[in-house]
PDB file of N, CA and C in Angstrom:
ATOM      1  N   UNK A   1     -20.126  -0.187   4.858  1.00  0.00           N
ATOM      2  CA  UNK A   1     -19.094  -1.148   4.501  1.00  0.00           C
ATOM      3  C   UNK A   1     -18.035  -1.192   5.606  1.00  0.00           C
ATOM      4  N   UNK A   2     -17.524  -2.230   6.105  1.00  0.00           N
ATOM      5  CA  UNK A   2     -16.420  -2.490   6.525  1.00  0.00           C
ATOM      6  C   UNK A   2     -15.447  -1.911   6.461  1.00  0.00           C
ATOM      7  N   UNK A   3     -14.131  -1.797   7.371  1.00  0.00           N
ATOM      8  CA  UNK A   3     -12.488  -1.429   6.853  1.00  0.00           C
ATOM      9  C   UNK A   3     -12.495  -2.833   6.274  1.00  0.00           C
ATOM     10  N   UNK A   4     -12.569  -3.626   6.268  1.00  0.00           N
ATOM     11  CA  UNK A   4     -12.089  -4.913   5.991  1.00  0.00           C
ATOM     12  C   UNK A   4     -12.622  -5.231   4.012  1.00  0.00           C
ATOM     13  N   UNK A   5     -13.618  -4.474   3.953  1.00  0.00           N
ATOM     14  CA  UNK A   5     -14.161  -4.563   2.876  1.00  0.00           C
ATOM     15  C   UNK A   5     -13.864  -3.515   2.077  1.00  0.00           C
ATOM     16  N   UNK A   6     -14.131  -2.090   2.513  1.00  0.00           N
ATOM     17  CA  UNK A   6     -13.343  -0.930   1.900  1.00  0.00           C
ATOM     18  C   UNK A   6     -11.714  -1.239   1.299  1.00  0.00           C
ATOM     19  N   UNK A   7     -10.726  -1.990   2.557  1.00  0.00           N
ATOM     20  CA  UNK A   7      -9.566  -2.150   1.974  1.00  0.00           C
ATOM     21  C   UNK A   7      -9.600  -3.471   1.118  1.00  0.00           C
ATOM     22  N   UNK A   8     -10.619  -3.984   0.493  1.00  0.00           N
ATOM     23  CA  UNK A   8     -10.358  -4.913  -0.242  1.00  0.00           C
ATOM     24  C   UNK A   8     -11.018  -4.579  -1.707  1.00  0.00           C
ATOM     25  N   UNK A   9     -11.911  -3.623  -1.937  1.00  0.00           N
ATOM     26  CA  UNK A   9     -12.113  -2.778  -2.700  1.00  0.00           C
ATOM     27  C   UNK A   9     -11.354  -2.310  -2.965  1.00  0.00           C
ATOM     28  N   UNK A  10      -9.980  -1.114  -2.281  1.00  0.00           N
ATOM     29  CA  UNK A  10      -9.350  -0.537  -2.607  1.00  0.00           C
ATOM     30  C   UNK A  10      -8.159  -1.356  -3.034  1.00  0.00           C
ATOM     31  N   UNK A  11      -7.579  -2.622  -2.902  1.00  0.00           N
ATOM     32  CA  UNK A  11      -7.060  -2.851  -3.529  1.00  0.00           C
ATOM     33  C   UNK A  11      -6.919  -3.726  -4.685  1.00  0.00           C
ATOM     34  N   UNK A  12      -8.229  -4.146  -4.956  1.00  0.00           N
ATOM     35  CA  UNK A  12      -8.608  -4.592  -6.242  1.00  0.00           C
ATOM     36  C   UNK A  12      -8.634  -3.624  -7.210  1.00  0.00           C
ATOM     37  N   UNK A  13      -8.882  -2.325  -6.410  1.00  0.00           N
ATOM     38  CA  UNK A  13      -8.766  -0.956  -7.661  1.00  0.00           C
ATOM     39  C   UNK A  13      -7.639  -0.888  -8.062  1.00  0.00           C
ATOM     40  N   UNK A  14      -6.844  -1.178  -7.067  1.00  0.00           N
ATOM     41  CA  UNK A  14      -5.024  -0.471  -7.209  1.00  0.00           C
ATOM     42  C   UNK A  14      -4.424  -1.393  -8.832  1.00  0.00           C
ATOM     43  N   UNK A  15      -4.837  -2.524  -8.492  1.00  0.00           N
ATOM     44  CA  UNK A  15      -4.311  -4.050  -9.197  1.00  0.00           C
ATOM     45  C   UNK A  15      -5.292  -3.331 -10.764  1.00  0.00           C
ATOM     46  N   UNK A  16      -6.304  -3.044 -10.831  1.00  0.00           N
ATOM     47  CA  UNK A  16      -6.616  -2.775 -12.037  1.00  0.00           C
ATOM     48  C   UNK A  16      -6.134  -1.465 -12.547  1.00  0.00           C
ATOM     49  N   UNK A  17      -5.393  -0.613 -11.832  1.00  0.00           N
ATOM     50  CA  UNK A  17      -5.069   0.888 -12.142  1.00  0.00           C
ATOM     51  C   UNK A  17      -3.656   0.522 -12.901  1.00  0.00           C
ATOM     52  N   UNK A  18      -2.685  -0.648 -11.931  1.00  0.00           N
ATOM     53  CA  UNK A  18      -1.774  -0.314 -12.478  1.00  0.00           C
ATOM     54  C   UNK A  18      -0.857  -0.379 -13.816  1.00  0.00           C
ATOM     55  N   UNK A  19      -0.323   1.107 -13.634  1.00  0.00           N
ATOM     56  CA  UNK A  19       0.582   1.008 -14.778  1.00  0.00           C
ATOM     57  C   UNK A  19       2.037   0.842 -14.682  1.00  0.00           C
ATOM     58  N   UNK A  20       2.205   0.030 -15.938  1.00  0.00           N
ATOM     59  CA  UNK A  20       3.425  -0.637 -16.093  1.00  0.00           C
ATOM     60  C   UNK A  20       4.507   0.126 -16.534  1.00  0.00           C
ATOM     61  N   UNK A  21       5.567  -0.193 -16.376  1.00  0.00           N
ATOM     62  CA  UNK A  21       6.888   0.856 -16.417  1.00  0.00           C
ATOM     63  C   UNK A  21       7.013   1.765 -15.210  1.00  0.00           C
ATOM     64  N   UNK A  22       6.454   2.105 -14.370  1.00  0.00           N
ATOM     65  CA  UNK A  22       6.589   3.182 -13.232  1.00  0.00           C
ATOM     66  C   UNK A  22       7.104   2.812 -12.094  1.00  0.00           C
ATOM     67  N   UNK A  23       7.611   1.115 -11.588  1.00  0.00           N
ATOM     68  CA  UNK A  23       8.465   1.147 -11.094  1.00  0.00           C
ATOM     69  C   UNK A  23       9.350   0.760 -11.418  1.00  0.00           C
ATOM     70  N   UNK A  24      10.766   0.764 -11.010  1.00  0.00           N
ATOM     71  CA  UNK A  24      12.029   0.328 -11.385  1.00  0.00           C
ATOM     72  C   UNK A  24      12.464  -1.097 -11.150  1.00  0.00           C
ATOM     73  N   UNK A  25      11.890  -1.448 -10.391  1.00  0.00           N
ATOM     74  CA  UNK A  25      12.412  -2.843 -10.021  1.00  0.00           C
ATOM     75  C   UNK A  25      11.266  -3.825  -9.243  1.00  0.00           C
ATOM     76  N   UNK A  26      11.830  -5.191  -9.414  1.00  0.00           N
ATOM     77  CA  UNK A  26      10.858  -5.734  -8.222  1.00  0.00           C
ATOM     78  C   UNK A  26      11.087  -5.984  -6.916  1.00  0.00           C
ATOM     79  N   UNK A  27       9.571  -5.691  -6.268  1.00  0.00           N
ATOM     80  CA  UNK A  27       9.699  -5.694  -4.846  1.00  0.00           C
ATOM     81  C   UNK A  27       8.476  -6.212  -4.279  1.00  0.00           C
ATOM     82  N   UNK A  28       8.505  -6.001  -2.976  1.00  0.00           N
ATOM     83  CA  UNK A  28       7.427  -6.701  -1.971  1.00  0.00           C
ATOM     84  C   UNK A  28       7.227  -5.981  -1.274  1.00  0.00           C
ATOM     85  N   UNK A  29       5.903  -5.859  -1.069  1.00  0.00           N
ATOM     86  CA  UNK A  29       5.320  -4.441   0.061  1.00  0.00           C
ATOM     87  C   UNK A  29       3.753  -5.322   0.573  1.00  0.00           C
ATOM     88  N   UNK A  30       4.675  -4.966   2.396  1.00  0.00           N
ATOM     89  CA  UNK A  30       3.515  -5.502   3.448  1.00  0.00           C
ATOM     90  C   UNK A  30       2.854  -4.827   3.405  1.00  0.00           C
ATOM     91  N   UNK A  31       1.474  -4.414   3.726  1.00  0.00           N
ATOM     92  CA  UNK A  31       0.478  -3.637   3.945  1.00  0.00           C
ATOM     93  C   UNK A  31      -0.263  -4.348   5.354  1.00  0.00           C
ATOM     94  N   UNK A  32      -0.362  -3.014   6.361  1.00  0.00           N
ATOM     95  CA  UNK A  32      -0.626  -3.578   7.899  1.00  0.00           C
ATOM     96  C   UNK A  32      -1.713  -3.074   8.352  1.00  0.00           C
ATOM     97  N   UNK A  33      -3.163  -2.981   8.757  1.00  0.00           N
ATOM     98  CA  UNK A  33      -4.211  -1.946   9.104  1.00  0.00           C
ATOM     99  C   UNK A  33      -4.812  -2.394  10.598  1.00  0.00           C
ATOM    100  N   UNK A  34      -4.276  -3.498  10.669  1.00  0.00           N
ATOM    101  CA  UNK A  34      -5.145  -4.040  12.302  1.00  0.00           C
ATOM    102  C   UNK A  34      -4.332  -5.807  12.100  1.00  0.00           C
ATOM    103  N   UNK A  35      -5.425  -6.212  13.126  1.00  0.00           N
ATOM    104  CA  UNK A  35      -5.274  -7.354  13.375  1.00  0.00           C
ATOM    105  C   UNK A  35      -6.364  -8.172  13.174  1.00  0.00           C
ATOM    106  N   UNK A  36      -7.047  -7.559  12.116  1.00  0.00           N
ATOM    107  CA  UNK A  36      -8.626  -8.179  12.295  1.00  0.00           C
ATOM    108  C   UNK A  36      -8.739  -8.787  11.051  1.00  0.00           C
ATOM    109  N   UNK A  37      -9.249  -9.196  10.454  1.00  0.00           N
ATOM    110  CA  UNK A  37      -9.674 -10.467   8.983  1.00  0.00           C
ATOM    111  C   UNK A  37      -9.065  -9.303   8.343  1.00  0.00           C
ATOM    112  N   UNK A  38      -8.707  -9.661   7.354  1.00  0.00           N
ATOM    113  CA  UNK A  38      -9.135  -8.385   5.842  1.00  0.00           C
ATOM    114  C   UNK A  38      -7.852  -7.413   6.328  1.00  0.00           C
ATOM    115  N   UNK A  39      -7.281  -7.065   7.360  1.00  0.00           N
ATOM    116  CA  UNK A  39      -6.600  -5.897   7.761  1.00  0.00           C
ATOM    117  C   UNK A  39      -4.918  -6.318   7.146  1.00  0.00           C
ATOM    118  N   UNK A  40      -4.853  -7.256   6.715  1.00  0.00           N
ATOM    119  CA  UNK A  40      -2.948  -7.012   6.108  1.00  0.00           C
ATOM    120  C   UNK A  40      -3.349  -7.920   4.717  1.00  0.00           C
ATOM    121  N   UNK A  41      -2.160  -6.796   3.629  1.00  0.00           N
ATOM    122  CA  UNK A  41      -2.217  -7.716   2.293  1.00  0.00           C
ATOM    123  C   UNK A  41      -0.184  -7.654   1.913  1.00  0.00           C
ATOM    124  N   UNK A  42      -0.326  -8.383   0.881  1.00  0.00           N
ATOM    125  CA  UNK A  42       1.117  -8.351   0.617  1.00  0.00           C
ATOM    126  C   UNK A  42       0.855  -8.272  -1.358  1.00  0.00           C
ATOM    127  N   UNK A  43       1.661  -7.689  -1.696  1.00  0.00           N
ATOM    128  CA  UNK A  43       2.075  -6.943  -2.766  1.00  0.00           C
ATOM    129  C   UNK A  43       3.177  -7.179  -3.296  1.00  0.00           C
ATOM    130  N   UNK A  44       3.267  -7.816  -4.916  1.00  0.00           N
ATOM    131  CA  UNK A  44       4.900  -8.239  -5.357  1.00  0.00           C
ATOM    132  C   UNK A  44       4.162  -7.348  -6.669  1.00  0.00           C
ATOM    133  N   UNK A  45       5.511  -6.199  -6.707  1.00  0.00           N
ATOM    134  CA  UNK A  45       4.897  -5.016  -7.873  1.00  0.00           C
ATOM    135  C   UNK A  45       6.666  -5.179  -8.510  1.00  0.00           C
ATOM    136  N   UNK A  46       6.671  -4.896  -9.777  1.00  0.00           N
ATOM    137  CA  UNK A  46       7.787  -4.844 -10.651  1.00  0.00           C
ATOM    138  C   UNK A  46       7.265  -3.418 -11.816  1.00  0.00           C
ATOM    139  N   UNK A  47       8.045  -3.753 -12.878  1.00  0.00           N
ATOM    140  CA  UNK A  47       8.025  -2.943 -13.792  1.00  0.00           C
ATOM    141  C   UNK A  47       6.859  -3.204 -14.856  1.00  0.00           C
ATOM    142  N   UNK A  48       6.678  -4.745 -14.928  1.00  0.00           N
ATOM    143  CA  UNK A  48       5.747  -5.413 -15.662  1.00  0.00           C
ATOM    144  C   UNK A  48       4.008  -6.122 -15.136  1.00  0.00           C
ATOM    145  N   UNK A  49       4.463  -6.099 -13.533  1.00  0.00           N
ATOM    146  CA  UNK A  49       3.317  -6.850 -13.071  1.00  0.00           C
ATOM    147  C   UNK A  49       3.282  -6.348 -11.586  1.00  0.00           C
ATOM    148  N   UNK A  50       1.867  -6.067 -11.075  1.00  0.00           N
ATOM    149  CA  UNK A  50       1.506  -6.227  -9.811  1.00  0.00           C
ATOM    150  C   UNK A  50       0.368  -7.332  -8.974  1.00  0.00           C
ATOM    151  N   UNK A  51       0.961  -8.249  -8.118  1.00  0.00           N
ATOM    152  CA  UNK A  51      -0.009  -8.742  -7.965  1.00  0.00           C
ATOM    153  C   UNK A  51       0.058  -8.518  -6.265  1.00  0.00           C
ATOM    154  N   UNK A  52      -1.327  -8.676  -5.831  1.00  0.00           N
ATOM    155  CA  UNK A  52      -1.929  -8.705  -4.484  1.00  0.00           C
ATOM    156  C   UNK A  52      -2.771  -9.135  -3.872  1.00  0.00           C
ATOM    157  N   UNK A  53      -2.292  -9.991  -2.784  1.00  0.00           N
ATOM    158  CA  UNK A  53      -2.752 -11.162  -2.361  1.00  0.00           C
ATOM    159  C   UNK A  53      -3.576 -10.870  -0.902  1.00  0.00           C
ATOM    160  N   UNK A  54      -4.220 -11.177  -0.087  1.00  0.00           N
ATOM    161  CA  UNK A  54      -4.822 -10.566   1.513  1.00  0.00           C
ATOM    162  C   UNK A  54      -3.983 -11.614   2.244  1.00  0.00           C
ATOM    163  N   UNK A  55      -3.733 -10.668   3.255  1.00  0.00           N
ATOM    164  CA  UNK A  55      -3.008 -11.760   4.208  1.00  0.00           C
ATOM    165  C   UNK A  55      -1.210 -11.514   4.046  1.00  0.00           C
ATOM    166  N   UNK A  56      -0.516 -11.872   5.346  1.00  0.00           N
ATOM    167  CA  UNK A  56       0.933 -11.432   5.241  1.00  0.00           C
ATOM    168  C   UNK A  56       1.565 -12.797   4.736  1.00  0.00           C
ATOM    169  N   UNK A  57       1.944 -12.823   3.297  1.00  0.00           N
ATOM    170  CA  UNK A  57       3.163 -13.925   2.753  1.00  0.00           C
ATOM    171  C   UNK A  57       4.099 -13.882   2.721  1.00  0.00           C
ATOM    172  N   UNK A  58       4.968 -12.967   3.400  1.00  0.00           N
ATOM    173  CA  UNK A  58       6.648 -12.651   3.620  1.00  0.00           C
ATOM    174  C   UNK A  58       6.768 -12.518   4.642  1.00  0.00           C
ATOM    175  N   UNK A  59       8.180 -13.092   5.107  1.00  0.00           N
ATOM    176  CA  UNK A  59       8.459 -11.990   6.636  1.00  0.00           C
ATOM    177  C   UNK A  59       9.348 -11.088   6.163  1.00  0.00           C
ATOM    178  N   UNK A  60      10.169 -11.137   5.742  1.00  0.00           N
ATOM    179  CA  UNK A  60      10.824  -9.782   4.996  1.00  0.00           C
ATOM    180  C   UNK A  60      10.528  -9.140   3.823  1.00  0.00           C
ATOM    181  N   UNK A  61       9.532  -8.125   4.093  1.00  0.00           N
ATOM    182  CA  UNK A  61       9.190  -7.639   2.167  1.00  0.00           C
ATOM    183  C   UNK A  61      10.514  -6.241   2.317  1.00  0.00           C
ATOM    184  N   UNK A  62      10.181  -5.745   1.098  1.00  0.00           N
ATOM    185  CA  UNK A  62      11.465  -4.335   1.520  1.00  0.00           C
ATOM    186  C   UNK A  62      11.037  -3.421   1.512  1.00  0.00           C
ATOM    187  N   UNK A  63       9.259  -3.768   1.710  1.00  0.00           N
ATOM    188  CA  UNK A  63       9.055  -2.300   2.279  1.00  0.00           C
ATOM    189  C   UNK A  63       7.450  -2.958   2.937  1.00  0.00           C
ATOM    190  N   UNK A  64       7.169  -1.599   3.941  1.00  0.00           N
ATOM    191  CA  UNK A  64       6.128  -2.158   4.865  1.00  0.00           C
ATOM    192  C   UNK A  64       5.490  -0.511   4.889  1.00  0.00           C
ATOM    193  N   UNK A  65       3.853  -0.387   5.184  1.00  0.00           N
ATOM    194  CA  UNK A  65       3.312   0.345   5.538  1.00  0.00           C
ATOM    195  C   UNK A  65       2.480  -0.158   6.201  1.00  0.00           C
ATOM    196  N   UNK A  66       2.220   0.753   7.946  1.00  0.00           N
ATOM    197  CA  UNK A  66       1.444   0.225   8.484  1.00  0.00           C
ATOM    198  C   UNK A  66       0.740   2.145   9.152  1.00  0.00           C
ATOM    199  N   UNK A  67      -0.346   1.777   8.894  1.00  0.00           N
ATOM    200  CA  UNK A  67      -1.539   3.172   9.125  1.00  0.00           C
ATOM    201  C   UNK A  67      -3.428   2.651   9.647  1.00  0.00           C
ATOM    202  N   UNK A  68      -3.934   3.641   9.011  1.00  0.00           N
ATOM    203  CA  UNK A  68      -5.447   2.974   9.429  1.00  0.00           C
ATOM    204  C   UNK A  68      -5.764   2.654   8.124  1.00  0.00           C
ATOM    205  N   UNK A  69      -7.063   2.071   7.771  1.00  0.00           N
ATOM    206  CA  UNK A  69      -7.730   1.552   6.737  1.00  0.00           C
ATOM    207  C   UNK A  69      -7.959   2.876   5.938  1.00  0.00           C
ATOM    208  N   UNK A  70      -8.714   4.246   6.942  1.00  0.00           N
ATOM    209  CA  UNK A  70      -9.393   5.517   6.386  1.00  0.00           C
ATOM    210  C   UNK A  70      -8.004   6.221   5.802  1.00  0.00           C
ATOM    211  N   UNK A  71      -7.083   6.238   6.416  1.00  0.00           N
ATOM    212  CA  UNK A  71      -6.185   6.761   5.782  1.00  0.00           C
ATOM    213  C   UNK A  71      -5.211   6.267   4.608  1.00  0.00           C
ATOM    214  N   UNK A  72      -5.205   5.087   4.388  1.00  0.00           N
ATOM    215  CA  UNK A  72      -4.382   4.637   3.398  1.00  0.00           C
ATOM    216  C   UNK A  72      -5.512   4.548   2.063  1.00  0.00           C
ATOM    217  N   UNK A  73      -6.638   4.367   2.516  1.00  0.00           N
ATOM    218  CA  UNK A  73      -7.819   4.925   1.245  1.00  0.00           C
ATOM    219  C   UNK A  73      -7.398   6.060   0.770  1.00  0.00           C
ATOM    220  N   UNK A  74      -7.340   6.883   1.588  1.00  0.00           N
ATOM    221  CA  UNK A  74      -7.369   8.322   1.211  1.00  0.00           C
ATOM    222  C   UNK A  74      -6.300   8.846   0.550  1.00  0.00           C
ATOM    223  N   UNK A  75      -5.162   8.340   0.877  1.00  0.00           N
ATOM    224  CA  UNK A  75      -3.649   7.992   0.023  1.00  0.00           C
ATOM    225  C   UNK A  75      -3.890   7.845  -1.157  1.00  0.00           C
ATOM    226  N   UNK A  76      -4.265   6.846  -1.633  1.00  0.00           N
ATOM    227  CA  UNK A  76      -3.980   6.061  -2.827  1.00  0.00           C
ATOM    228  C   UNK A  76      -5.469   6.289  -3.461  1.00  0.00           C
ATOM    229  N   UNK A  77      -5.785   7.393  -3.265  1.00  0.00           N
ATOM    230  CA  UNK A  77      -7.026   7.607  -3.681  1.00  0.00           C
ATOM    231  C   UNK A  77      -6.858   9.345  -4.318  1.00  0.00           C
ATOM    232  N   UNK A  78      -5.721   9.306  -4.141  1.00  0.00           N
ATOM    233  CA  UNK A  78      -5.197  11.260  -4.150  1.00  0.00           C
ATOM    234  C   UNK A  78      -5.899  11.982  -3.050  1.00  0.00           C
ATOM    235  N   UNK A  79      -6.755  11.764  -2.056  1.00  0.00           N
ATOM    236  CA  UNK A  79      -7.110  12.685  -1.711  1.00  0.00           C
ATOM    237  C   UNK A  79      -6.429  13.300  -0.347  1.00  0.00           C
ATOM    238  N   UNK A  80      -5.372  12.792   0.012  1.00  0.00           N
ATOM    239  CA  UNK A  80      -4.323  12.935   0.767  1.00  0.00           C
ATOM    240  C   UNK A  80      -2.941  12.437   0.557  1.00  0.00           C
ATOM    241  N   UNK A  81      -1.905  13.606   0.836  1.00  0.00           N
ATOM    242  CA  UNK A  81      -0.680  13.242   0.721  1.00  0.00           C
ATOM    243  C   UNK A  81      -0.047  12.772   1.808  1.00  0.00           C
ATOM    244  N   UNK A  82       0.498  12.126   1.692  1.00  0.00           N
ATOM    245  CA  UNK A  82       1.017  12.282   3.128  1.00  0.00           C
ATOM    246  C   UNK A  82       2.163  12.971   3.142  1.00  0.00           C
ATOM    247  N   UNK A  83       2.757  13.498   4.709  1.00  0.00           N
ATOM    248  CA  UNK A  83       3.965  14.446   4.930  1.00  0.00           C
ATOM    249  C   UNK A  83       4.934  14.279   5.585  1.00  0.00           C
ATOM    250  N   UNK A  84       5.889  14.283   6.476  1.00  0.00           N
ATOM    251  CA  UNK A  84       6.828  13.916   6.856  1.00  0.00           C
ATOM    252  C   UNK A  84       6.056  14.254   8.584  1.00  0.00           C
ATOM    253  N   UNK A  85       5.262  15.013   8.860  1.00  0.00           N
ATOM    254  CA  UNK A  85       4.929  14.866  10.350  1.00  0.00           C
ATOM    255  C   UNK A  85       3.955  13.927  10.552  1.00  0.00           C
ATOM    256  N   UNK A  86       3.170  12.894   9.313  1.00  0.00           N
ATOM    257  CA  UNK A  86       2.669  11.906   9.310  1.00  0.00           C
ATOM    258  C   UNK A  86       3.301  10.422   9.967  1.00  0.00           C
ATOM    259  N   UNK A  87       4.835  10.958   9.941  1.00  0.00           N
ATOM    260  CA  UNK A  87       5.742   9.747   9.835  1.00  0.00           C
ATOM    261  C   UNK A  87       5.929   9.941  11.621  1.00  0.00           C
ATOM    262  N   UNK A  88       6.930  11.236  11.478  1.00  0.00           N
ATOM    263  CA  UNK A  88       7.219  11.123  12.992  1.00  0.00           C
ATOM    264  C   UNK A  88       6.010  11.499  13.631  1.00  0.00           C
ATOM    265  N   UNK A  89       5.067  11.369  13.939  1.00  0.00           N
ATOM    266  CA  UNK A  89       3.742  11.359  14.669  1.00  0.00           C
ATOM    267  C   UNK A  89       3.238  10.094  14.955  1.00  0.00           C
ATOM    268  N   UNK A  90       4.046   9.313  13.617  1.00  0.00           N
ATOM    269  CA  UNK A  90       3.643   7.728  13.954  1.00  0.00           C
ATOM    270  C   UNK A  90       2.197   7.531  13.305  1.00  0.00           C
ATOM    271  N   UNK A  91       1.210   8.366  12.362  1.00  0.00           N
ATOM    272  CA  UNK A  91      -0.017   7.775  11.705  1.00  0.00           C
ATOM    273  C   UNK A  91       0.243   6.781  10.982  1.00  0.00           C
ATOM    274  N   UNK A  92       1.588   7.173  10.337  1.00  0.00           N
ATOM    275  CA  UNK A  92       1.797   6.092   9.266  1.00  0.00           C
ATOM    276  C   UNK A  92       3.545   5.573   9.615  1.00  0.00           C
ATOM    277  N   UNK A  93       3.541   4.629   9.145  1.00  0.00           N
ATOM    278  CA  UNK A  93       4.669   3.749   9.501  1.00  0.00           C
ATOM    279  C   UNK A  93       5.219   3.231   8.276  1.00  0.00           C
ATOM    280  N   UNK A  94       6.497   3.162   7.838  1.00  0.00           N
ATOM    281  CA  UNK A  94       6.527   2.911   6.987  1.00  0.00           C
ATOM    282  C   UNK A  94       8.613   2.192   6.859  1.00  0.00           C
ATOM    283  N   UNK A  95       8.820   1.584   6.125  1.00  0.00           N
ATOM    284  CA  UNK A  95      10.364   1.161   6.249  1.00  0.00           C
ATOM    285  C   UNK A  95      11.284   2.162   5.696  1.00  0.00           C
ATOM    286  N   UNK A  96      10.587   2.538   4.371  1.00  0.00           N
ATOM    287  CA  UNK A  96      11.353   3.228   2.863  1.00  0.00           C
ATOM    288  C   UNK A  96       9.827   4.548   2.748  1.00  0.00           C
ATOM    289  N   UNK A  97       9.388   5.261   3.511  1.00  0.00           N
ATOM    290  CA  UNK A  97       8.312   6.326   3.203  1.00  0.00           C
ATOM    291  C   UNK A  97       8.576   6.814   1.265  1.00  0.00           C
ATOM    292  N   UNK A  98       9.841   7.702   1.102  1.00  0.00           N
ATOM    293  CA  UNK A  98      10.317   7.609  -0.283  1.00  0.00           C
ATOM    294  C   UNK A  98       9.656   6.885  -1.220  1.00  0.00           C
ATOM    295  N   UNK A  99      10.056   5.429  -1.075  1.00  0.00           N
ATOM    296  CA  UNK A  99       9.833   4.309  -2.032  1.00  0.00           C
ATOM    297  C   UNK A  99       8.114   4.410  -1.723  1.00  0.00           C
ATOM    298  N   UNK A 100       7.732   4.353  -1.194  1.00  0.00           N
ATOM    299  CA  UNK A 100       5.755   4.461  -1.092  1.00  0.00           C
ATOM    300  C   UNK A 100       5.599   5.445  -2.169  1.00  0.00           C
ATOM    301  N   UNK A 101       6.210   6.374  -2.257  1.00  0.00           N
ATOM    302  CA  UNK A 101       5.586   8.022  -3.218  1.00  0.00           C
ATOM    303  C   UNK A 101       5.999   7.212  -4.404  1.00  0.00           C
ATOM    304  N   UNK A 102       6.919   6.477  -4.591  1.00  0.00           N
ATOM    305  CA  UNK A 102       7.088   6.101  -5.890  1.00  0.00           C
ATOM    306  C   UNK A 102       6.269   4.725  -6.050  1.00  0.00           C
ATOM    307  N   UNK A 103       5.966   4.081  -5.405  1.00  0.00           N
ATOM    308  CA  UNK A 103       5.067   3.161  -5.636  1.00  0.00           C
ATOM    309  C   UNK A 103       3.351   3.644  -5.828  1.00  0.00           C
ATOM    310  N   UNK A 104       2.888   4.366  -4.905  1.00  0.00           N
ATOM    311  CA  UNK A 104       1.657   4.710  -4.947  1.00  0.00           C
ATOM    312  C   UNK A 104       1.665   5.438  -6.844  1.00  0.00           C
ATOM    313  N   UNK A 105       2.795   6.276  -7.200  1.00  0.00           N
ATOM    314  CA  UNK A 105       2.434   6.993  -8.928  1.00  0.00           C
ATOM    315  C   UNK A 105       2.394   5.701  -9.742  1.00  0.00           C
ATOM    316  N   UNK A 106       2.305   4.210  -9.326  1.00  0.00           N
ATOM    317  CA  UNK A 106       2.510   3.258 -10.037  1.00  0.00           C
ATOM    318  C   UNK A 106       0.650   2.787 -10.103  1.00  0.00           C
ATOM    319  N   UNK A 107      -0.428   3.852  -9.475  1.00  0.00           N
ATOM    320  CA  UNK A 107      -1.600   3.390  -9.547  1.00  0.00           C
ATOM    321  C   UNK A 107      -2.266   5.151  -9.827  1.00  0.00           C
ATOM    322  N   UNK A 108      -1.440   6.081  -9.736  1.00  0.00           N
ATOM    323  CA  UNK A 108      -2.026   6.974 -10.442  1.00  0.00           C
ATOM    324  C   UNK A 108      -2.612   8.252  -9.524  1.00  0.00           C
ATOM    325  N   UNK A 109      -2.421   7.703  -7.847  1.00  0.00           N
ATOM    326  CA  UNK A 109      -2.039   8.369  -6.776  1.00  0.00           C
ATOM    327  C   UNK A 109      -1.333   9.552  -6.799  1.00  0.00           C
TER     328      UNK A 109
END
């Protein structure tokens, strides 16, 4: 399978995982993996609803993660946390890192 297909699997999982009440508010989260088909989605998650779309529909969301395909699977999949030398190492990129830990427990991550 593809990154392009893996991350579109994975986030059709996310959209059926989630549960409601676990975040506080609504927001918008870019998701960035390349530059190639399939590689960016955008995300409007609240308290009541998440939906996610492929492709970048904001220029300002208020929060952005940008990493590889293998690793943001592996995220939101529990089988990696990420850590704070993830950040300054630059694997993962992120606006609000914080706000991700609380978004990802909104799929069970």
């Amino acid at each position: 399978m593809s990154d392009a297909e893996n991350l579109k699997k994975a986030f059709e999982g996310m959209q059926q995982r989630f549960k409601p009440g676990t975040v506080d508010k609504d927001q918008v989260v870019y998701f960035s993996f390349g530059e190639g088909p399939g590689e960016k989605y955008t995300m409007w998650i609240g308290p009541q609803k998440c939906e996610i779309k492929e492709g970048k529909h904001v220029e300002n969301a208020d929060n952005f993660l940008k990493t590889s395909p293998d690793l943001f699977i592996q995220m939101i999949t529990g089988k990696y946390k990420p850590g704070a030398m993830d950040f300054f190492k630059g694997k993962i990129k992120a606006k609000d890192p914080f706000a991700l830990q609380g978004l990802f427990k909104a799929f069970g991550a």
